[in-house]
Protein backbone atom coordinates (compact mmCIF):
# COMPACT_ATOMS: atom_id res chain seq x y z
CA UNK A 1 26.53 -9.09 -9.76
CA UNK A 2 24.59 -6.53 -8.35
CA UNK A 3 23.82 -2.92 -9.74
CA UNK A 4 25.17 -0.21 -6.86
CA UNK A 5 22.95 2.89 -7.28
CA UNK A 6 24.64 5.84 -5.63
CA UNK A 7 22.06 8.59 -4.61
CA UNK A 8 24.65 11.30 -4.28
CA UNK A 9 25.68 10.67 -7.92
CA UNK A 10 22.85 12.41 -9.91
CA UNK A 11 22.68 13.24 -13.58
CA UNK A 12 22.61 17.31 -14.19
CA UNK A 13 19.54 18.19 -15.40
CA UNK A 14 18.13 22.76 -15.64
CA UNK A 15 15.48 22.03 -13.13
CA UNK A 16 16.62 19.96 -10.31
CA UNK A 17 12.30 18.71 -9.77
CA UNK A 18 12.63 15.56 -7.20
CA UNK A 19 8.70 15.10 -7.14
CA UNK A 20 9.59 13.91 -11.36
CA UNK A 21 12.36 12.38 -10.20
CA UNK A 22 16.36 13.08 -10.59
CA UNK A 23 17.94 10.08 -12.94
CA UNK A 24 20.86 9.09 -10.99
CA UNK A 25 23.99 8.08 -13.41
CA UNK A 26 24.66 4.38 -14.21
CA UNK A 27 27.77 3.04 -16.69
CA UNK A 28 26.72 0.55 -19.46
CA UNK A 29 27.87 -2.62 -17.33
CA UNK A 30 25.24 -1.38 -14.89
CA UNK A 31 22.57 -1.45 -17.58
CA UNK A 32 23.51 -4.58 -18.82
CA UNK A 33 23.45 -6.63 -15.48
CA UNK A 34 20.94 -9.16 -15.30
CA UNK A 35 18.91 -8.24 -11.88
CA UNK A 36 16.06 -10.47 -12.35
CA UNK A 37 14.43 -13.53 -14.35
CA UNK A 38 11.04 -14.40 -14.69
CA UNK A 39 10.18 -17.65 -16.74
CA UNK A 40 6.70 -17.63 -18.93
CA UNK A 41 4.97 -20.73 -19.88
CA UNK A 42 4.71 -21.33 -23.60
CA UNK A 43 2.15 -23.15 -22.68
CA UNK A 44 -1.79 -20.55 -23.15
CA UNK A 45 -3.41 -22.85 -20.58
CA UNK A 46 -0.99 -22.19 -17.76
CA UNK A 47 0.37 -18.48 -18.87
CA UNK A 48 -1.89 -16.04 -17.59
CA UNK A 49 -0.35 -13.70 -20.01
CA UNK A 50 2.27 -13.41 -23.10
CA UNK A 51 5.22 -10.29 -22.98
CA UNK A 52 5.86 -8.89 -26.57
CA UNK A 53 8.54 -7.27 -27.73
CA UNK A 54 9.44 -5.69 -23.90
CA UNK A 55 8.54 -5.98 -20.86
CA UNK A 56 8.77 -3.00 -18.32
CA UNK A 57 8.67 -2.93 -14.60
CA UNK A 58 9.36 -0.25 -12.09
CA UNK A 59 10.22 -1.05 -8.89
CA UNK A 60 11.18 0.53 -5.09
CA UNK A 61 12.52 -1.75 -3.68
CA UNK A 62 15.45 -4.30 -4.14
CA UNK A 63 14.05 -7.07 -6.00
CA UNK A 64 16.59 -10.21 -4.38
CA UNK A 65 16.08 -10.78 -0.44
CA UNK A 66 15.20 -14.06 1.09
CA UNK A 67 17.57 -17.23 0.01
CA UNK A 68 18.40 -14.74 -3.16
CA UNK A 69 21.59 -12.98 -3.36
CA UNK A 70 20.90 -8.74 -3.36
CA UNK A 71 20.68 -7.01 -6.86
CA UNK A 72 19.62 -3.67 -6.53
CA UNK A 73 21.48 -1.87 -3.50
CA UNK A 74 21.98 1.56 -2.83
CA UNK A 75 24.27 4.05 -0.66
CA UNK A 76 24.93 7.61 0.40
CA UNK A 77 27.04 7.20 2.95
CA UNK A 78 28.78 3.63 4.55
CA UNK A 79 28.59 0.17 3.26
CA UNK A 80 26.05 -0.59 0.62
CA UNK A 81 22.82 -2.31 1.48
CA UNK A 82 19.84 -3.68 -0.06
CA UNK A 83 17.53 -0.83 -1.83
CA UNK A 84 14.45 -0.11 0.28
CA UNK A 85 11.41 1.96 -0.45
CA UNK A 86 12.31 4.99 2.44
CA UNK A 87 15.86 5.52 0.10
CA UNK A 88 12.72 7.00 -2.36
CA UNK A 89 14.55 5.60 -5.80
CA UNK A 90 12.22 4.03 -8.41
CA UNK A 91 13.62 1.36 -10.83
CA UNK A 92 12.97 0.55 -14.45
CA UNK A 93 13.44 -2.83 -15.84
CA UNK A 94 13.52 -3.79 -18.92
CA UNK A 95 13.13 -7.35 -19.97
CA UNK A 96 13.67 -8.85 -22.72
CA UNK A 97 13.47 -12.56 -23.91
CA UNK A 98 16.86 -13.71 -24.09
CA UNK A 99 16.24 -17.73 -24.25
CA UNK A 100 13.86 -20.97 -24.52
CA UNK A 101 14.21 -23.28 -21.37
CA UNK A 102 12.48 -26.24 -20.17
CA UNK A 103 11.93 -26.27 -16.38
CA UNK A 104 11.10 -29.77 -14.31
CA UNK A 105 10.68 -29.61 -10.49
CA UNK A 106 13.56 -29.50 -8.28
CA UNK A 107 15.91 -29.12 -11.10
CA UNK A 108 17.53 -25.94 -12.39
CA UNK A 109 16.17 -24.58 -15.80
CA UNK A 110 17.61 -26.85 -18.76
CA UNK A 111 18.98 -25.60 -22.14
CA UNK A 112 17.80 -27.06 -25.38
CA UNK A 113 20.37 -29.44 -25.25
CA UNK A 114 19.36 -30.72 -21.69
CA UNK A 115 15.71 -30.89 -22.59
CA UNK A 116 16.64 -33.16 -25.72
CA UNK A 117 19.16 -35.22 -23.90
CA UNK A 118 16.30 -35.66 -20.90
CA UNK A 119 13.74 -36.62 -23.44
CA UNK A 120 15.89 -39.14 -24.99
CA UNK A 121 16.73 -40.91 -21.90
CA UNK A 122 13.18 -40.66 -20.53
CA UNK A 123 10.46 -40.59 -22.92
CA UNK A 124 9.08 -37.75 -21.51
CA UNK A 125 8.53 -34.26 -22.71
CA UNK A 126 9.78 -31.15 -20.36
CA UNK A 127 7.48 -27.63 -20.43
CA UNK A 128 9.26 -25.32 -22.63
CA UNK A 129 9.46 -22.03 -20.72
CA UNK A 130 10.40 -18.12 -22.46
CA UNK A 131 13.46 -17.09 -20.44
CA UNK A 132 13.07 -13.19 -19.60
CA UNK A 133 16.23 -10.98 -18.28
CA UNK A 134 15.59 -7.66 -16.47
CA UNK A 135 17.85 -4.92 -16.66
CA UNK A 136 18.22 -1.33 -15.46
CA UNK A 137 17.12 0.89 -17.63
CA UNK A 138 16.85 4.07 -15.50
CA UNK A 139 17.06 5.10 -11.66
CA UNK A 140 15.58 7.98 -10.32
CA UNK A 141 15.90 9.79 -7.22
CA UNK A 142 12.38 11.40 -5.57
CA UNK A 143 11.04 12.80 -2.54
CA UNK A 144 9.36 9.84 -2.15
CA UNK A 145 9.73 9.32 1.74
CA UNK A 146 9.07 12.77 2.57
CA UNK A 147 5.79 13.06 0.69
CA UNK A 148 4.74 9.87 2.41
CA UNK A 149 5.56 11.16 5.89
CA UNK A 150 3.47 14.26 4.94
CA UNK A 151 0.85 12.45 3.83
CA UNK A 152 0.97 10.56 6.94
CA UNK A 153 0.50 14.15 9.11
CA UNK A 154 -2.07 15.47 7.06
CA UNK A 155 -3.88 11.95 7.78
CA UNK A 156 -3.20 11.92 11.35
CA UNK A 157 -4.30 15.98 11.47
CA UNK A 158 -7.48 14.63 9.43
CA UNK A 159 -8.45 11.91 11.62
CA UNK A 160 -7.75 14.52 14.81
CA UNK A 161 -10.11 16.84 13.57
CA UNK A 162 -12.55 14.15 12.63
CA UNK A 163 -12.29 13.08 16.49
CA UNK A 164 -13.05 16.81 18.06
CA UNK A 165 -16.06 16.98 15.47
CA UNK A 166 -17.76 14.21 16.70
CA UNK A 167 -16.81 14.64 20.34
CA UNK A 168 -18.38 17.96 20.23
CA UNK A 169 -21.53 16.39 18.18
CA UNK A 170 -22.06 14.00 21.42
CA UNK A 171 -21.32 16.54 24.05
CA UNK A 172 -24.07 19.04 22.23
CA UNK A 173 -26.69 15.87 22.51
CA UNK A 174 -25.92 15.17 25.93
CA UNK A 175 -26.52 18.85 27.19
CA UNK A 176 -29.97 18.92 24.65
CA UNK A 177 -30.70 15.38 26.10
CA UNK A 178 -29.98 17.06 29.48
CA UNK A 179 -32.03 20.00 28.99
CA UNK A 180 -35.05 18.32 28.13
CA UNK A 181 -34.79 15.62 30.91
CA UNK A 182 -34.64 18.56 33.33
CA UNK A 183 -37.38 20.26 31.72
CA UNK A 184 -39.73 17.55 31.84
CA UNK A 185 -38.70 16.90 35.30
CA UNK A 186 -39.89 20.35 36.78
CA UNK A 187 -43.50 20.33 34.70
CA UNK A 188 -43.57 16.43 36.15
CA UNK A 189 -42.92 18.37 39.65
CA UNK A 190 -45.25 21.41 38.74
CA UNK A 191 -48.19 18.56 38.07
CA UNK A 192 -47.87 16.95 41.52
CA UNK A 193 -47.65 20.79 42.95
CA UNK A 194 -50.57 21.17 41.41
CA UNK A 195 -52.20 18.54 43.22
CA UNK A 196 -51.30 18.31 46.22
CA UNK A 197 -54.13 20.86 47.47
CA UNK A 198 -56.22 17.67 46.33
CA UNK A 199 -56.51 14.87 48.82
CA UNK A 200 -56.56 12.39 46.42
CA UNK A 201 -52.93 11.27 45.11
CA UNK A 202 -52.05 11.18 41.35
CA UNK A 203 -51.93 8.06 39.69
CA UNK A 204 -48.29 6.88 37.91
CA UNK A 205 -50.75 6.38 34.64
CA UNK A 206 -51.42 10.53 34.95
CA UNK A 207 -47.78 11.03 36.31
CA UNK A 208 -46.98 9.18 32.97
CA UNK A 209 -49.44 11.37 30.99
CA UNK A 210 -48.35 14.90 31.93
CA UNK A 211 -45.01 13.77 30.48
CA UNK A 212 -45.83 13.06 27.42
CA UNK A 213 -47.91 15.96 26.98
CA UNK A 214 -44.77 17.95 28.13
CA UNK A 215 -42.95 16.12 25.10
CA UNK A 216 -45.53 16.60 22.36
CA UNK A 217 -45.48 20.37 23.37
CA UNK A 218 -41.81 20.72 22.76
């Protein structure tokens, strides 16, 4: 069965701080529904790790969905649905290790019994598994979704600014850029001035030159 968490049903606490969070109340058969299983290999070569005594998750999200039936949902208003990260509630588990199964492909986990009955029949030994049950332990309300969407402003002002930074870096280079082209331009034009009371036309290797020389002055 599924735990309901109503967010309109918080506990009363002196100072109502939703950034800490605001538990939200829950009956004992809440906190003693099973909402999840995990199975750990007894075996050290295939476990990456080993739980002791319990094991603690927090979660924001409903942790059924796909071909699994829904066990954490929430409402405020309307018919109850699966508990999503926007509704800003964290979860804690707690699991604890309630059983010893074995576990085969395609087949459902087996109790002692089944694993002995198995072996019998077979010869074969089945992969003893540590059977742990997660239950809620606490629900909290926060202002999760708002701080997100105001971190997501202060990003989008962020990159904005970064934007009319650098399109005023590139529009000061293109009028220094500009600046110099032009100037080199007229001392290019003040050279063949220069030389036109000559009769003898300059060369594009001296044309070339009095450029340069306009650049190294600079």
């Amino acid at each position: 069965m599924a735990v309901l968490l109503d967010i309109n049903k918080e506990v009363k606490v002196e100072e109502r701080d939703l950034e800490k969070g605001i538990p939200l109340q829950l009956t004992p058969e809440q906190k003693s529904e099973v909402v999840m299983t995990k199975y750990i290999s007894t075996n050290n070569l295939v476990a990456d790790f080993q739980p002791e005594g319990e094991w603690v998750r927090q979660v924001t999200a409903d942790v059924g969905g796909g071909n699994r039936r829904e066990r954490l949902l929430a409402t405020t208003e309307g018919e109850p649905r699966g508990l999503q990260i926007d509704d800003g509630i964290y979860v804690t588990l707690v699991g604890t290790m309630d059983d010893m199964v074995g576990i085969l492909p395609g087949r459902p986990p087996m109790s002692d019994v089944e694993v002995d009955a198995y072996s019998d029949q077979t010869g074969e030994s089945v992969p003893m598994y540590q059977c742990w049950n997660f239950r809620v332990r606490e629900a909290c309300v926060t202002n999760g979704p708002e701080a997100r969407a105001n971190l997501a402003r202060s990003e989008d002002q962020k990159r904005a600014s970064n934007q009319a930074d650098m399109y005023e870096a590139f529009k000061e280079m293109y009028q220094a850029g500009s600046e110099q082209q032009a100037e080199l331009f007229g001392q290019m034009m003040s050279f063949l001035k220069k030389d036109n009371s000559d009769d003898s036309t300059p060369s594009m290797e001296q044309v070339i030159n009095a450029a340069k020389g306009a650049g190294k002055e600079k």
